[in-house]
C-alpha atoms as a PDB file:
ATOM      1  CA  UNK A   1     112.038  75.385 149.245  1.00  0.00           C
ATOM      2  CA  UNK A   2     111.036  75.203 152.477  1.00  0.00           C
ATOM      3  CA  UNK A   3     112.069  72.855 155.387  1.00  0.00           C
ATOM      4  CA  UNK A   4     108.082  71.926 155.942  1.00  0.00           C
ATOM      5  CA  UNK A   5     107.823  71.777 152.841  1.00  0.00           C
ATOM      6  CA  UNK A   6     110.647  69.483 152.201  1.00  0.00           C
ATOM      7  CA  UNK A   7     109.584  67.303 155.200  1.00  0.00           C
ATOM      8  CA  UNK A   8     105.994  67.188 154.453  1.00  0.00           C
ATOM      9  CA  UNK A   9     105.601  66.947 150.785  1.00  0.00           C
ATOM     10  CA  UNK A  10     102.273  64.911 150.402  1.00  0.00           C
ATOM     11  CA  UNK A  11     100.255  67.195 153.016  1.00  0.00           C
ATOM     12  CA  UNK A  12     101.510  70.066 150.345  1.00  0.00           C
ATOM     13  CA  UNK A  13     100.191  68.069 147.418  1.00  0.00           C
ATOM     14  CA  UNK A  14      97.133  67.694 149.097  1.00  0.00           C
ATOM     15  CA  UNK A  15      96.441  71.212 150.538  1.00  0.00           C
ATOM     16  CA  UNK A  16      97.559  72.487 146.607  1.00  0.00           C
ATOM     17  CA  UNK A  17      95.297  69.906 145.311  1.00  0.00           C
ATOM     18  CA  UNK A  18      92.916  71.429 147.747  1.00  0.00           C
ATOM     19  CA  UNK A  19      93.371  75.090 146.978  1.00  0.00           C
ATOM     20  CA  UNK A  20      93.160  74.467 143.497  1.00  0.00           C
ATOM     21  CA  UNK A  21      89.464  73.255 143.766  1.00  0.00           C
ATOM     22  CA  UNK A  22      88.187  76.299 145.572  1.00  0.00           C
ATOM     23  CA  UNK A  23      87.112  79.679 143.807  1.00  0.00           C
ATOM     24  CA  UNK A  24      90.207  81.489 144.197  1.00  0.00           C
ATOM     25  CA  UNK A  25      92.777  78.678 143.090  1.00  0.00           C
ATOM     26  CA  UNK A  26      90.189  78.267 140.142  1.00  0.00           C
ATOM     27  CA  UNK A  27      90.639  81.872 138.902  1.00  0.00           C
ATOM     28  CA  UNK A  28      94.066  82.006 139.512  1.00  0.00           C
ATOM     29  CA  UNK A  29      94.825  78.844 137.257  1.00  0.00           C
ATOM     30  CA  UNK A  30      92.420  80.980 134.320  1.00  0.00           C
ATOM     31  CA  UNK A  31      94.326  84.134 134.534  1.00  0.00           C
ATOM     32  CA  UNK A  32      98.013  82.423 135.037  1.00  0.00           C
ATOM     33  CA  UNK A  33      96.906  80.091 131.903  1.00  0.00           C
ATOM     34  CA  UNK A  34      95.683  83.672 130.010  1.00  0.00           C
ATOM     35  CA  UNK A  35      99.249  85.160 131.212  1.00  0.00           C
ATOM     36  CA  UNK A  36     101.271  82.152 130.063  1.00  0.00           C
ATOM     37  CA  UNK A  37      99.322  82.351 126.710  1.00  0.00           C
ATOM     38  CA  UNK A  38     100.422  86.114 126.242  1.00  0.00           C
ATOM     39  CA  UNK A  39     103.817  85.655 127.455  1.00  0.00           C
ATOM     40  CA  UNK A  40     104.756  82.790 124.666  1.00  0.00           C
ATOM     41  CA  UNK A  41     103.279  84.807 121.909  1.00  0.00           C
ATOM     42  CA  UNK A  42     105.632  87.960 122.807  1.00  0.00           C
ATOM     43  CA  UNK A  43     108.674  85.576 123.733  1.00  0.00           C
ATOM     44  CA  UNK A  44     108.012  82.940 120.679  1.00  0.00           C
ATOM     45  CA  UNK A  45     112.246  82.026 120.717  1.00  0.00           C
ATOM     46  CA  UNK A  46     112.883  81.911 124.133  1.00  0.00           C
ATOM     47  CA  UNK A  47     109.875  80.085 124.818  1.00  0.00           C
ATOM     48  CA  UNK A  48     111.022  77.758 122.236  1.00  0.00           C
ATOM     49  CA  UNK A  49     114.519  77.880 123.188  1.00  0.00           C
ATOM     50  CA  UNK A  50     113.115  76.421 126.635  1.00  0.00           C
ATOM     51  CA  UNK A  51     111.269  73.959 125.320  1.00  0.00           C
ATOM     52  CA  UNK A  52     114.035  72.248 123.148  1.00  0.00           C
ATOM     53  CA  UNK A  53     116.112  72.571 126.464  1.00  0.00           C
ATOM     54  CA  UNK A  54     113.470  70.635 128.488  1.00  0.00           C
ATOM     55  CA  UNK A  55     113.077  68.033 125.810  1.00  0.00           C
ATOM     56  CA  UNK A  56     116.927  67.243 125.221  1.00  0.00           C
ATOM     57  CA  UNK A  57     117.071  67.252 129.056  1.00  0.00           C
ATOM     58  CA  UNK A  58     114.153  64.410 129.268  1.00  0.00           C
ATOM     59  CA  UNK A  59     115.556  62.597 125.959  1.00  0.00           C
ATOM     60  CA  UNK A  60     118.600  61.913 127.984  1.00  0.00           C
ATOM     61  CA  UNK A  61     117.049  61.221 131.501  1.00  0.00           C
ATOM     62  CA  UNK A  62     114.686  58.684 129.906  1.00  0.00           C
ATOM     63  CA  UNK A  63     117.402  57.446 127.272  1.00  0.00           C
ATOM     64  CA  UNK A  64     120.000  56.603 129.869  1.00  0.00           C
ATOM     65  CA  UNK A  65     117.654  55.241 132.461  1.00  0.00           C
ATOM     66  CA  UNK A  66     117.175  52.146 129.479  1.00  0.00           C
ATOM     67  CA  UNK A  67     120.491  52.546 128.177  1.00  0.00           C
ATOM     68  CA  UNK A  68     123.227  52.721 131.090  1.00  0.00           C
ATOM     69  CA  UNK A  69     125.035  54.975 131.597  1.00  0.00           C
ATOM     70  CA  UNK A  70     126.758  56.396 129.735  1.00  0.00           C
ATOM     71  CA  UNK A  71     123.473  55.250 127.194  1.00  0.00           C
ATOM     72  CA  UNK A  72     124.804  52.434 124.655  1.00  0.00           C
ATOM     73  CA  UNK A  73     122.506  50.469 121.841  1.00  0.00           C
ATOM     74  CA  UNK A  74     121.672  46.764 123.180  1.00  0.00           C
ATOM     75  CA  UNK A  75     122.390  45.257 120.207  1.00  0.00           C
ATOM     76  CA  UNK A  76     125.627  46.643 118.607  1.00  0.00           C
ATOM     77  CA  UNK A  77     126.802  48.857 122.073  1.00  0.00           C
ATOM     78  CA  UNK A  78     126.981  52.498 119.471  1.00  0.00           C
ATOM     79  CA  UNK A  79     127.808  54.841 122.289  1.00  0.00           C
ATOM     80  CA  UNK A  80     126.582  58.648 119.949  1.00  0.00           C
ATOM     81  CA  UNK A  81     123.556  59.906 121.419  1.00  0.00           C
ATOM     82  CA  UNK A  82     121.935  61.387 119.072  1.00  0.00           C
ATOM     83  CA  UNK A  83     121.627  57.976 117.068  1.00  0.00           C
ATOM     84  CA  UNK A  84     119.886  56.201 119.923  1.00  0.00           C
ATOM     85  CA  UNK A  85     116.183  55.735 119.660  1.00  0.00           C
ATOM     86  CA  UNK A  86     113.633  54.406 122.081  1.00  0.00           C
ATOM     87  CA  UNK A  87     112.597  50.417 121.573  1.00  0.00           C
ATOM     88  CA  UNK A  88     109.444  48.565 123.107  1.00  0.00           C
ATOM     89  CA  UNK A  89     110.474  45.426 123.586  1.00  0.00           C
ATOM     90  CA  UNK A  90     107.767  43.814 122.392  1.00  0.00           C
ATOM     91  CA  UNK A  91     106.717  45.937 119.185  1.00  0.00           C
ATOM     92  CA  UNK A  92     103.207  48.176 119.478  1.00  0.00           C
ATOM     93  CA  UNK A  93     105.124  51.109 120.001  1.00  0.00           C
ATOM     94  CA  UNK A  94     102.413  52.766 117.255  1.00  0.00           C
ATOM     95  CA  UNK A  95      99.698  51.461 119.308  1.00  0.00           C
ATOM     96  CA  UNK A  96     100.776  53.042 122.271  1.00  0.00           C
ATOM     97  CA  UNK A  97     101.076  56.596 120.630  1.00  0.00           C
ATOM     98  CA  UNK A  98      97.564  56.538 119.216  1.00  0.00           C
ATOM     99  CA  UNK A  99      96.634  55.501 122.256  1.00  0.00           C
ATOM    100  CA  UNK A 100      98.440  58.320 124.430  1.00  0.00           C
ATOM    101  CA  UNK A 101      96.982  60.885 121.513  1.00  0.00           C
ATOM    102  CA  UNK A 102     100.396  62.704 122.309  1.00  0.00           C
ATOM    103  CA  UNK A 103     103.031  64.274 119.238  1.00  0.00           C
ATOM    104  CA  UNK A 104     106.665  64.130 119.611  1.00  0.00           C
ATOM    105  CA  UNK A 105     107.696  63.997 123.112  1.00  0.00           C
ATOM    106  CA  UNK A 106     104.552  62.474 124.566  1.00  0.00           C
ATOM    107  CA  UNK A 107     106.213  58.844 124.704  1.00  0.00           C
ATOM    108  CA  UNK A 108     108.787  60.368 126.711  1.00  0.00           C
ATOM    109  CA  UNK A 109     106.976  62.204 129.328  1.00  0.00           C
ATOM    110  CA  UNK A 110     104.335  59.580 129.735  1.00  0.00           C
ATOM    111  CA  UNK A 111     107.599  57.307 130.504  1.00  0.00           C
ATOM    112  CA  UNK A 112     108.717  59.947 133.192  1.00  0.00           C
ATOM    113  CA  UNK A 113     105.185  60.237 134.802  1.00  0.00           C
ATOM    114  CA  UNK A 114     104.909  56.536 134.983  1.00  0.00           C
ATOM    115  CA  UNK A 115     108.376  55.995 136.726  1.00  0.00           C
ATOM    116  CA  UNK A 116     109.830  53.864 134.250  1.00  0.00           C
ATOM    117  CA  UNK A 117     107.990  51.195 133.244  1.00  0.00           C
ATOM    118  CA  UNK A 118     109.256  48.090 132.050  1.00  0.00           C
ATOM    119  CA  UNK A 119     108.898  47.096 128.124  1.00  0.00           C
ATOM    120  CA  UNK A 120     111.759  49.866 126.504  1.00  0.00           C
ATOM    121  CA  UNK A 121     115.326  49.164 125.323  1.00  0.00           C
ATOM    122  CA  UNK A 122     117.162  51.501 123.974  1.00  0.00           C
ATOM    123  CA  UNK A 123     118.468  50.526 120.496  1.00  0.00           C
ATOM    124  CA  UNK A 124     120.404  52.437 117.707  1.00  0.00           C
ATOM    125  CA  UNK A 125     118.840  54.134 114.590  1.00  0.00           C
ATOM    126  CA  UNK A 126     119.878  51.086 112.349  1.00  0.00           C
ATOM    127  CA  UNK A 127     119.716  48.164 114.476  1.00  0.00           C
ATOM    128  CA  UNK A 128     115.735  49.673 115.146  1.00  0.00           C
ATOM    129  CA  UNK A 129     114.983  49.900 111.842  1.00  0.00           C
ATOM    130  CA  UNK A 130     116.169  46.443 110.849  1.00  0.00           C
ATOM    131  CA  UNK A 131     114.067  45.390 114.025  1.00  0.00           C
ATOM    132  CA  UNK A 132     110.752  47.260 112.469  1.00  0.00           C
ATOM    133  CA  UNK A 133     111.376  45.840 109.104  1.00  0.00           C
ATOM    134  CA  UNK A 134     111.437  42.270 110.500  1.00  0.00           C
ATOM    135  CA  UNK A 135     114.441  41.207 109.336  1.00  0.00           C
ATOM    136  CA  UNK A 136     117.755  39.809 111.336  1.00  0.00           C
ATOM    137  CA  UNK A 137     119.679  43.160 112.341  1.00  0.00           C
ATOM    138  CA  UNK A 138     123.358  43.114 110.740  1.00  0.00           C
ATOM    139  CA  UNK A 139     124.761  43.593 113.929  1.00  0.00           C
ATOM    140  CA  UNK A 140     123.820  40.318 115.323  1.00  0.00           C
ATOM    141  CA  UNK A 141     124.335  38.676 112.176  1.00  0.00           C
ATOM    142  CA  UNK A 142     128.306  39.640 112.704  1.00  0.00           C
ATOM    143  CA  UNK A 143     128.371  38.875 116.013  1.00  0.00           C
ATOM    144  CA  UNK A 144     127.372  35.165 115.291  1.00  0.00           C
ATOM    145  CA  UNK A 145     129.494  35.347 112.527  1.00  0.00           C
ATOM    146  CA  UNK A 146     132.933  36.191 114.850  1.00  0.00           C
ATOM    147  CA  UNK A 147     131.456  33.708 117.762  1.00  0.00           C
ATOM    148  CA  UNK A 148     131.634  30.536 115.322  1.00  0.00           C
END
Protein backbone atom coordinates (compact mmCIF):
# COMPACT_ATOMS: atom_id res chain seq x y z
CA UNK A 1 0.00 0.00 0.00
CA UNK A 2 0.97 3.18 -0.66
CA UNK A 3 2.16 6.06 1.64
CA UNK A 4 -0.75 8.48 -0.01
CA UNK A 5 -2.68 6.04 0.17
CA UNK A 6 -2.13 5.21 3.72
CA UNK A 7 -2.27 8.95 4.65
CA UNK A 8 -5.24 9.81 2.67
CA UNK A 9 -7.61 6.99 2.87
CA UNK A 10 -11.09 8.76 2.57
CA UNK A 11 -10.02 10.93 -0.64
CA UNK A 12 -9.24 7.13 -2.02
CA UNK A 13 -12.68 5.94 -1.00
CA UNK A 14 -14.08 8.72 -2.62
CA UNK A 15 -12.14 8.92 -5.96
CA UNK A 16 -12.89 4.70 -6.06
CA UNK A 17 -16.38 5.48 -5.23
CA UNK A 18 -16.01 7.92 -8.03
CA UNK A 19 -14.39 5.75 -10.65
CA UNK A 20 -16.72 3.15 -10.04
CA UNK A 21 -19.72 5.31 -11.27
CA UNK A 22 -18.21 6.23 -14.59
CA UNK A 23 -18.33 3.94 -17.83
CA UNK A 24 -15.11 2.35 -17.48
CA UNK A 25 -15.23 1.42 -13.62
CA UNK A 26 -18.83 0.14 -14.63
CA UNK A 27 -17.50 -2.40 -17.17
CA UNK A 28 -14.71 -3.32 -15.30
CA UNK A 29 -16.89 -4.36 -12.16
CA UNK A 30 -19.16 -6.63 -15.10
CA UNK A 31 -16.23 -8.38 -16.52
CA UNK A 32 -14.19 -8.82 -13.00
CA UNK A 33 -17.75 -10.14 -11.57
CA UNK A 34 -17.95 -12.55 -15.04
CA UNK A 35 -14.12 -13.53 -14.21
CA UNK A 36 -14.74 -14.20 -10.52
CA UNK A 37 -17.82 -16.30 -11.61
CA UNK A 38 -15.54 -18.52 -13.95
CA UNK A 39 -12.73 -18.70 -11.66
CA UNK A 40 -14.93 -20.37 -8.61
CA UNK A 41 -16.51 -22.82 -10.92
CA UNK A 42 -12.91 -24.18 -12.12
CA UNK A 43 -11.40 -23.76 -8.47
CA UNK A 44 -14.75 -25.08 -6.54
CA UNK A 45 -12.20 -26.42 -3.30
CA UNK A 46 -9.96 -23.78 -3.06
CA UNK A 47 -12.54 -21.32 -3.42
CA UNK A 48 -14.23 -23.09 -0.70
CA UNK A 49 -11.22 -23.75 1.21
CA UNK A 50 -11.01 -19.76 1.32
CA UNK A 51 -14.17 -19.21 2.29
CA UNK A 52 -14.21 -21.52 5.45
CA UNK A 53 -10.82 -19.70 6.19
CA UNK A 54 -12.47 -16.23 6.05
CA UNK A 55 -15.41 -17.36 8.09
CA UNK A 56 -13.42 -19.12 11.04
CA UNK A 57 -11.23 -15.96 10.86
CA UNK A 58 -14.49 -13.56 11.41
CA UNK A 59 -16.15 -16.24 13.92
CA UNK A 60 -13.25 -15.52 16.13
CA UNK A 61 -12.75 -11.69 15.53
CA UNK A 62 -16.45 -11.14 16.28
CA UNK A 63 -16.56 -13.99 19.06
CA UNK A 64 -13.74 -12.56 21.10
CA UNK A 65 -14.61 -8.94 20.63
CA UNK A 66 -18.01 -10.11 23.04
CA UNK A 67 -16.21 -12.68 24.76
CA UNK A 68 -12.64 -11.41 26.05
CA UNK A 69 -10.05 -12.55 25.27
CA UNK A 70 -9.19 -15.32 25.27
CA UNK A 71 -13.40 -15.70 24.42
CA UNK A 72 -15.16 -17.34 27.64
CA UNK A 73 -19.21 -18.04 28.05
CA UNK A 74 -20.80 -15.22 30.44
CA UNK A 75 -22.62 -17.45 32.28
CA UNK A 76 -20.58 -20.61 33.18
CA UNK A 77 -16.84 -18.99 31.87
CA UNK A 78 -16.42 -22.58 29.22
CA UNK A 79 -13.22 -21.42 27.64
CA UNK A 80 -13.56 -24.28 24.01
CA UNK A 81 -14.29 -22.29 21.11
CA UNK A 82 -16.00 -24.14 19.12
CA UNK A 83 -18.89 -24.44 21.81
CA UNK A 84 -19.39 -20.70 22.02
CA UNK A 85 -22.34 -19.25 20.22
CA UNK A 86 -23.43 -15.70 19.62
CA UNK A 87 -26.30 -14.25 22.25
CA UNK A 88 -28.53 -11.01 21.77
CA UNK A 89 -29.02 -9.87 24.87
CA UNK A 90 -32.32 -9.18 24.64
CA UNK A 91 -33.79 -12.23 22.53
CA UNK A 92 -35.03 -11.38 18.64
CA UNK A 93 -32.04 -12.80 17.38
CA UNK A 94 -34.64 -14.61 14.63
CA UNK A 95 -36.04 -11.31 13.94
CA UNK A 96 -32.94 -9.85 13.10
CA UNK A 97 -31.95 -12.65 10.53
CA UNK A 98 -35.20 -12.39 8.60
CA UNK A 99 -34.69 -9.09 8.68
CA UNK A 100 -30.93 -9.03 7.34
CA UNK A 101 -32.32 -11.83 4.61
CA UNK A 102 -28.66 -13.21 5.11
CA UNK A 103 -27.75 -17.42 5.61
CA UNK A 104 -25.08 -18.53 7.85
CA UNK A 105 -22.52 -15.96 8.33
CA UNK A 106 -24.64 -12.91 7.60
CA UNK A 107 -25.11 -12.14 11.49
CA UNK A 108 -21.51 -12.05 11.66
CA UNK A 109 -20.50 -9.80 8.93
CA UNK A 110 -23.35 -7.43 9.45
CA UNK A 111 -21.72 -7.27 13.16
CA UNK A 112 -18.24 -6.44 11.52
CA UNK A 113 -19.70 -3.77 9.09
CA UNK A 114 -21.53 -2.15 11.89
CA UNK A 115 -18.42 -1.89 14.26
CA UNK A 116 -19.74 -3.77 16.99
CA UNK A 117 -22.82 -2.89 18.12
CA UNK A 118 -24.04 -3.26 21.44
CA UNK A 119 -26.88 -6.04 22.29
CA UNK A 120 -24.47 -9.57 21.87
CA UNK A 121 -22.95 -11.75 24.62
CA UNK A 122 -21.30 -14.48 23.92
CA UNK A 123 -22.73 -17.56 25.70
CA UNK A 124 -22.00 -21.38 25.50
CA UNK A 125 -23.98 -23.98 23.42
CA UNK A 126 -25.90 -25.16 26.63
CA UNK A 127 -26.23 -22.24 28.74
CA UNK A 128 -27.94 -20.63 25.13
CA UNK A 129 -30.14 -23.17 24.73
CA UNK A 130 -31.47 -23.21 28.27
CA UNK A 131 -31.71 -19.32 27.66
CA UNK A 132 -33.99 -19.97 24.30
CA UNK A 133 -36.05 -22.52 26.04
CA UNK A 134 -36.92 -20.06 28.85
CA UNK A 135 -35.95 -21.86 31.56
CA UNK A 136 -33.21 -21.01 34.51
CA UNK A 137 -29.75 -22.18 32.89
CA UNK A 138 -28.07 -24.99 35.21
CA UNK A 139 -25.14 -23.06 35.44
CA UNK A 140 -26.58 -20.31 37.42
CA UNK A 141 -28.69 -22.55 39.25
CA UNK A 142 -25.18 -24.07 40.79
CA UNK A 143 -23.70 -21.04 41.22
CA UNK A 144 -26.53 -19.88 43.66
CA UNK A 145 -26.46 -23.12 44.96
CA UNK A 146 -22.41 -22.87 46.16
CA UNK A 147 -23.02 -18.93 47.08
CA UNK A 148 -25.71 -19.88 49.90
Amino acid sequence: MSRWLKENPSKHTKYVRTWNKTEKGIAYREKHKEYMREWRKKNPERFHSQQRKYYRELRYEIISHYGGNPPKCKCCEESIFEFLTLDHINGGGNQQRKSLKTGGNGLYAWIKRNNFPPGFQVLCANCNYAKWTGKECPHYADRIKINN
